[in-house]
C-alpha atoms as a PDB file:
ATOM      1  CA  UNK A   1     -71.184   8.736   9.385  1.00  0.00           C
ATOM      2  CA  UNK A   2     -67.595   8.702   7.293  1.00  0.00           C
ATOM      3  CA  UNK A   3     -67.938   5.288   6.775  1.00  0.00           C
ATOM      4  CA  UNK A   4     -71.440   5.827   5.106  1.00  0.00           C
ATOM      5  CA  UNK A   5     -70.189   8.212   3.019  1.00  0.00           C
ATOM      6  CA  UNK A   6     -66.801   6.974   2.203  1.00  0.00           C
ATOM      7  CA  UNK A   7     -69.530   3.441   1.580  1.00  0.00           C
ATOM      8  CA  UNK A   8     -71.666   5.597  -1.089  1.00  0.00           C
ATOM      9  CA  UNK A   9     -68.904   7.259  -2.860  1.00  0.00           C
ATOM     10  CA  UNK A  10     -67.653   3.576  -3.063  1.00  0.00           C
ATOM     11  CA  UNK A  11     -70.636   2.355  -4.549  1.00  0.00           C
ATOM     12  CA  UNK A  12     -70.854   5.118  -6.519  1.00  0.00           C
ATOM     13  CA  UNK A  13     -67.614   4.569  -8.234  1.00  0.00           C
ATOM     14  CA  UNK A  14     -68.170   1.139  -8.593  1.00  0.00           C
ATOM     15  CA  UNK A  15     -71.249   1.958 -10.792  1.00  0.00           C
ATOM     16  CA  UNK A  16     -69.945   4.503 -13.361  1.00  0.00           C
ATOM     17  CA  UNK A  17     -66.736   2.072 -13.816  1.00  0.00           C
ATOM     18  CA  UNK A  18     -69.270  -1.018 -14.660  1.00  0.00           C
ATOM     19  CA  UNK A  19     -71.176   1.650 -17.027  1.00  0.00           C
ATOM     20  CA  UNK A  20     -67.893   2.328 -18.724  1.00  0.00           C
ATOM     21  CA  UNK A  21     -67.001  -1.193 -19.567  1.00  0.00           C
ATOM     22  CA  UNK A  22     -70.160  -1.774 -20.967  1.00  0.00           C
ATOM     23  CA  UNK A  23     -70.240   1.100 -23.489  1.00  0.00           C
ATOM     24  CA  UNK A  24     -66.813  -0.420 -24.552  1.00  0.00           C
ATOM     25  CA  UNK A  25     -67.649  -4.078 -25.265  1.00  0.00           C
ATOM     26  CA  UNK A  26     -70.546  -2.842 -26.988  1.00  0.00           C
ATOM     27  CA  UNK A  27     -68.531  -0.772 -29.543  1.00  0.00           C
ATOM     28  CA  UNK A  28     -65.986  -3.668 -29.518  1.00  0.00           C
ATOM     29  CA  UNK A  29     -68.912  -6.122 -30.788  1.00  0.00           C
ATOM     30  CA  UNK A  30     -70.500  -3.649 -33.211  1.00  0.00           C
ATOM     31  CA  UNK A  31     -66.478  -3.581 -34.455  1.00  0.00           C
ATOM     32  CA  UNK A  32     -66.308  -6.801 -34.984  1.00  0.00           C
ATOM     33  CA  UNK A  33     -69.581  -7.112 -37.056  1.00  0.00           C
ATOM     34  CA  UNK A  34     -68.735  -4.637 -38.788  1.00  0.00           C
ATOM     35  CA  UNK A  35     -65.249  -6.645 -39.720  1.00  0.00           C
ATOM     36  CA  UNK A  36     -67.366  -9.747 -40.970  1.00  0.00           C
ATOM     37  CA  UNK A  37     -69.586  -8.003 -42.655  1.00  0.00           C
ATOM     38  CA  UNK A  38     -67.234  -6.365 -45.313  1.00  0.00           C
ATOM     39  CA  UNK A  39     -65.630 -10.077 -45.484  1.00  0.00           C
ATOM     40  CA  UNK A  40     -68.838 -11.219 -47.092  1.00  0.00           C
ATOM     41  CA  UNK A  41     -68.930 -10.738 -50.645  1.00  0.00           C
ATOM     42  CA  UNK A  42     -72.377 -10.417 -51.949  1.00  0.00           C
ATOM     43  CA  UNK A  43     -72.281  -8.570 -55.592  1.00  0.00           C
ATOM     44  CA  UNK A  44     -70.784 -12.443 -56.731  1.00  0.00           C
ATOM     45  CA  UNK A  45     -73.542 -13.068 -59.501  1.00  0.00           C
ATOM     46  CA  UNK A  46     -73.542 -17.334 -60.720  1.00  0.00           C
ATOM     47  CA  UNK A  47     -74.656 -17.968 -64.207  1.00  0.00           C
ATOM     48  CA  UNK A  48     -77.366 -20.796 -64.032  1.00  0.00           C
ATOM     49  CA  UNK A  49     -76.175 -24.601 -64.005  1.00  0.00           C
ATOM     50  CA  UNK A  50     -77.814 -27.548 -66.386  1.00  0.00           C
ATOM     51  CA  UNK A  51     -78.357 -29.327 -62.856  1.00  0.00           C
ATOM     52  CA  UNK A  52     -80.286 -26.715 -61.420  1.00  0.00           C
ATOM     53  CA  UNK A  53     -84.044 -27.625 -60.279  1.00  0.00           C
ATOM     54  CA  UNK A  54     -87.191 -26.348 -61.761  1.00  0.00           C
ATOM     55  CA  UNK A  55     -88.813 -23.503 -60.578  1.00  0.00           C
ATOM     56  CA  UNK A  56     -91.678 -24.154 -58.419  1.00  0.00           C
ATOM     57  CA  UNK A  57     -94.840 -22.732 -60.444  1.00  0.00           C
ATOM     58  CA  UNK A  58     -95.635 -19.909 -57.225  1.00  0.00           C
ATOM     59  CA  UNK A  59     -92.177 -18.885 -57.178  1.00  0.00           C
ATOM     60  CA  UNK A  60     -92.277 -18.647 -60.844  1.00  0.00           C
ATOM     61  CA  UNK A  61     -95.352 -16.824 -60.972  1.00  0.00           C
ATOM     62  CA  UNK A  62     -93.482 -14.257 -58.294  1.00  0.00           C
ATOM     63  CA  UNK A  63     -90.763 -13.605 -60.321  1.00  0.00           C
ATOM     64  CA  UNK A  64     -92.706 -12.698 -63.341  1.00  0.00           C
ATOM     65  CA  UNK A  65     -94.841 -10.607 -61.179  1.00  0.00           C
ATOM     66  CA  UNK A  66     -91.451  -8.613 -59.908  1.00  0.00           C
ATOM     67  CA  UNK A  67     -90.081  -8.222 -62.973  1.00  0.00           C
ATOM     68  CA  UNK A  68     -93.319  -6.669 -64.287  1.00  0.00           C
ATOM     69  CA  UNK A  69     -93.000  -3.921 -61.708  1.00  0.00           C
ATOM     70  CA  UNK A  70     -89.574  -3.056 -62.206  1.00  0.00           C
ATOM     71  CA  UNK A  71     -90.243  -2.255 -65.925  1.00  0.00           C
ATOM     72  CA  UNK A  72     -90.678   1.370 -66.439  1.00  0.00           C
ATOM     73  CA  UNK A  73     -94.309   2.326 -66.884  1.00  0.00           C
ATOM     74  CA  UNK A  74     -95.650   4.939 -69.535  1.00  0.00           C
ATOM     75  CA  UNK A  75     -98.257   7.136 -68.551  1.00  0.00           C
ATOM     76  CA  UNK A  76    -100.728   8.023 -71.872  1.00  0.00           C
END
């Protein structure tokens, strides 16, 4: 019977350390994201190049259709 229990609380143990380490190299991932994320610089704004290709018509049409929206509407 003591080597049941002495077994469980074994088991037991074994179980709430393996939860622990999990939790840990979780954080340690999101971490690490989180460290190449604010390497990325994405506000970098590239003025148009004479090489460039032509807009596709549909994409074109898209675009016109956004910017239409964004304009600030008056109501009469």
């Amino acid at each position: 019977m003591k080597k049941l229990i002495v077994l469980i609380v074994a088991l037991g143990c074994g179980y709430a350390l393996a939860d622990d380490l999990r939790v840990e190299s979780s954080s340690l991932n999101v971490k690490e994201r989180l460290e190449t994320i604010e390497l990325i610089n994405v506000t970098e704004e590239r003025a148009p190049v004479e090489t460039a290709a032509a807009l596709d018509a549909d994409l074109e049409a898209i675009l016109k259709e956004a910017a239409a929206l964004e304009e600030p509407q008056t109501v009469n």
